[in-house]
Protein backbone atom coordinates (compact mmCIF):
# COMPACT_ATOMS: atom_id res chain seq x y z
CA UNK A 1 -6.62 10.47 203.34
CA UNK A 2 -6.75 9.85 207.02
CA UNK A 3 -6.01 12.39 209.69
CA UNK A 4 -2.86 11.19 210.40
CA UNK A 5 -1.54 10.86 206.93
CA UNK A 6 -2.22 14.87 207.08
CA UNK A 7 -0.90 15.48 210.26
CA UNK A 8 1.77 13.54 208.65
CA UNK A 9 2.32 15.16 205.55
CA UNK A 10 2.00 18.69 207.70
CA UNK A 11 4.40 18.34 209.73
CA UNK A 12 6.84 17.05 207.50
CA UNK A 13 5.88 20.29 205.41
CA UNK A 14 6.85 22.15 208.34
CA UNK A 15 10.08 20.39 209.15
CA UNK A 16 11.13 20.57 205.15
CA UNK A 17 10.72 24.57 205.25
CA UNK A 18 12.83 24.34 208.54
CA UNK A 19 15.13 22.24 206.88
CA UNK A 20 15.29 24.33 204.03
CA UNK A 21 16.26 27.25 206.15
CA UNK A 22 19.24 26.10 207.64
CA UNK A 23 20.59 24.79 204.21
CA UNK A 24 19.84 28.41 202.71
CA UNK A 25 22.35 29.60 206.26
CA UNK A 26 24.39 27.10 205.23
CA UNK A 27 24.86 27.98 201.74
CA UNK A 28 25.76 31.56 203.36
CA UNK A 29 22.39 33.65 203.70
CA UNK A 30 22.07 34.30 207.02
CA UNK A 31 18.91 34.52 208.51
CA UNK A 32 17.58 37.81 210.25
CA UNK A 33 15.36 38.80 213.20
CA UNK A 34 12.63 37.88 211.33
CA UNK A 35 13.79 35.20 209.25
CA UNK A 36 14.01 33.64 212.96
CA UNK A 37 11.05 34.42 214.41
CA UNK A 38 9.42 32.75 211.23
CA UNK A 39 11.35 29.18 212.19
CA UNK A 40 10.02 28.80 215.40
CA UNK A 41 6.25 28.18 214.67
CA UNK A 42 7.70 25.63 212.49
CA UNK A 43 9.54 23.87 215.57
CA UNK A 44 6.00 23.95 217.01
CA UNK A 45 4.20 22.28 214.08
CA UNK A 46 7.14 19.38 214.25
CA UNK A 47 6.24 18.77 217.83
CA UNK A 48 3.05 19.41 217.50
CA UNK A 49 2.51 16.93 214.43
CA UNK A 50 4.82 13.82 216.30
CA UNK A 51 2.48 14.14 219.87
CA UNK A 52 -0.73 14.41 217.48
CA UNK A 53 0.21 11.20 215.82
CA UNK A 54 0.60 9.23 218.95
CA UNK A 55 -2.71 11.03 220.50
CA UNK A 56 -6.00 11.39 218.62
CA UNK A 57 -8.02 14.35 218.51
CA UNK A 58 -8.65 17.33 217.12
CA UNK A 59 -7.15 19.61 219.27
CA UNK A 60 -3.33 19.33 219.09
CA UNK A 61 -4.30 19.40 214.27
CA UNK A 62 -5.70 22.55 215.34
CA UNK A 63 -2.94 23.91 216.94
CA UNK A 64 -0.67 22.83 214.26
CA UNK A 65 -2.57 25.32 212.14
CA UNK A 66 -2.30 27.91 214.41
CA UNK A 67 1.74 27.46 214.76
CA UNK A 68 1.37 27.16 210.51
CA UNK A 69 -1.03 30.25 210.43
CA UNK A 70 1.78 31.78 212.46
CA UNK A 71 4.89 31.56 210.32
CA UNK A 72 2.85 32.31 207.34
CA UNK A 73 1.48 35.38 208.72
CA UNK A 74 5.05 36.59 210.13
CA UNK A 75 6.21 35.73 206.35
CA UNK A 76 3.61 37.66 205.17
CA UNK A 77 4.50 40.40 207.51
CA UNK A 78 8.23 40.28 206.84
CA UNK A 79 7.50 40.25 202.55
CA UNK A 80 6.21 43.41 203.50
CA UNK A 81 8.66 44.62 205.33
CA UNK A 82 11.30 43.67 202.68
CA UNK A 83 9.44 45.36 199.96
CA UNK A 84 9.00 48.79 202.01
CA UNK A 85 5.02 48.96 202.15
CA UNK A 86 5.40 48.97 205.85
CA UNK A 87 7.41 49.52 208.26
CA UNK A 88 9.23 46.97 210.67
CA UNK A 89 10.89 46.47 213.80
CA UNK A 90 13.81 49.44 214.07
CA UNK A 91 15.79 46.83 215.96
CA UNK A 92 16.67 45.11 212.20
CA UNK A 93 15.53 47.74 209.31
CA UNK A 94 16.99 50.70 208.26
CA UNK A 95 14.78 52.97 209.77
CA UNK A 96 16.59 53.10 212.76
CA UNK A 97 18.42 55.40 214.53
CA UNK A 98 21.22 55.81 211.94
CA UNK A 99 24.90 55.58 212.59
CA UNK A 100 25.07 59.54 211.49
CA UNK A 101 26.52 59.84 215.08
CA UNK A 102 29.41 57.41 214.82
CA UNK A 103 32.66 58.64 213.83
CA UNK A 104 34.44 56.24 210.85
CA UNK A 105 37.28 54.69 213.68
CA UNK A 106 33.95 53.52 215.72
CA UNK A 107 32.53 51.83 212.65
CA UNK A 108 36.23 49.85 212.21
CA UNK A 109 36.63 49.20 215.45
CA UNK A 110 33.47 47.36 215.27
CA UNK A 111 33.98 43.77 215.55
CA UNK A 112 31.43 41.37 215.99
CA UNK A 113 28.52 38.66 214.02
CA UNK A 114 27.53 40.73 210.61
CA UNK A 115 24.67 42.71 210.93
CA UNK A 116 21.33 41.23 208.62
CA UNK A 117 18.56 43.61 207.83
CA UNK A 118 15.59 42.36 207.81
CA UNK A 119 14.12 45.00 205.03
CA UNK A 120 16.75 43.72 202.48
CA UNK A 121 16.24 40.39 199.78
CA UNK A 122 19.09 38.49 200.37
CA UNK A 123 17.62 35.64 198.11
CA UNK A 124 14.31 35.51 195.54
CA UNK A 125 13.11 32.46 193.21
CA UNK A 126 10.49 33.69 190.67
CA UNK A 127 10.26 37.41 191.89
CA UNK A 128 9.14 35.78 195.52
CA UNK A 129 11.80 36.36 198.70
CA UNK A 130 12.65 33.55 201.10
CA UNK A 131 10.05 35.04 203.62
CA UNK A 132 7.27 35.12 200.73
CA UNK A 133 8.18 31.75 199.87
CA UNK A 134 7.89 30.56 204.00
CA UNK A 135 4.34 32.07 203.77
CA UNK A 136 2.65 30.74 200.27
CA UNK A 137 3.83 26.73 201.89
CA UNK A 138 2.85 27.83 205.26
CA UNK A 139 -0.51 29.04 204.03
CA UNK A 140 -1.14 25.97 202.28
CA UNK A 141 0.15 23.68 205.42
CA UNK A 142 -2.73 25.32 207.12
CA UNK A 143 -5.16 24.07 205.01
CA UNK A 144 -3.73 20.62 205.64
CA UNK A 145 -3.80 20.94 209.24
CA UNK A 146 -7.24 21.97 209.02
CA UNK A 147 -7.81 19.00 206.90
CA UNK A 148 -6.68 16.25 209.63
CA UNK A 149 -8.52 18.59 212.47
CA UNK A 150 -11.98 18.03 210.55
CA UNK A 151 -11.14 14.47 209.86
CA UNK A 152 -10.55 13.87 213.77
């Protein structure tokens, strides 16, 4: 294969997972903290892969596995977190500071977009959550950015 069939086939990996994500919100499972944090190396990738098409190289296949090696290790990171062997940001877990000091009329009077945690599975396929999923394809997207890099 030729470096840009890779860079091809890498970025079009990256833009199917981003896809894929706003077809899960879509469907209803909205995305949290993390979940976003996760789509924006994927942006990267997009860009990255339609400018190294046009512009030959090796730098700009490199960088797409970087922005690749970045989602799947914030998937990674975020499986983790989800299964409770360590801890994330307080800002979306449950280990924050509780609502032990809100009274029950504060908690109705609440209005606002629901609240997603980013320690809970909202959706798994085959024992793997979204965010495990988003880092075994990232993973392998790396390799194939690393693939067009050495074929520069």
């Amino acid at each position: 294969m030729t470096r840009n069939s890779l860079v091809f086939i890498a970025a079009a990996g990256s833009a199917a997972l981003l896809a894929g994500a706003f077809v899960f919100q879509a469907l209803g499972y909205l995305p949290c903290a993390m979940c976003l944090w996760q789509r924006w190396p994927h942006l990267a990738a997009v860009l990255i892969g339609a400018v190294a098409l046009a512009v030959p190289g090796r730098l700009l296949p490199w960088l797409g596995a970087l922005a690749a090696l970045t989602t799947g290790l914030l998937g990674v990171f975020h499986s983790g977190v989800e299964q409770h062997w360590w801890q994330g940001p307080t800002s979306c877990t449950g280990s924050g500071g509780g609502l032990g000091s809100l009274a029950g009329g504060d908690l109705l009077a609440t209005t606002g977009p629901r609240l997603i945690m980013c320690d809970q599975i909202s959706w798994q396929f085959l024992y793997l959550s979204m965010p495990t999923w988003n880092a075994v394809f990232s993973l392998a997207l790396v390799v194939v950015w690393i693939m067009a890099a050495r074929r520069a």
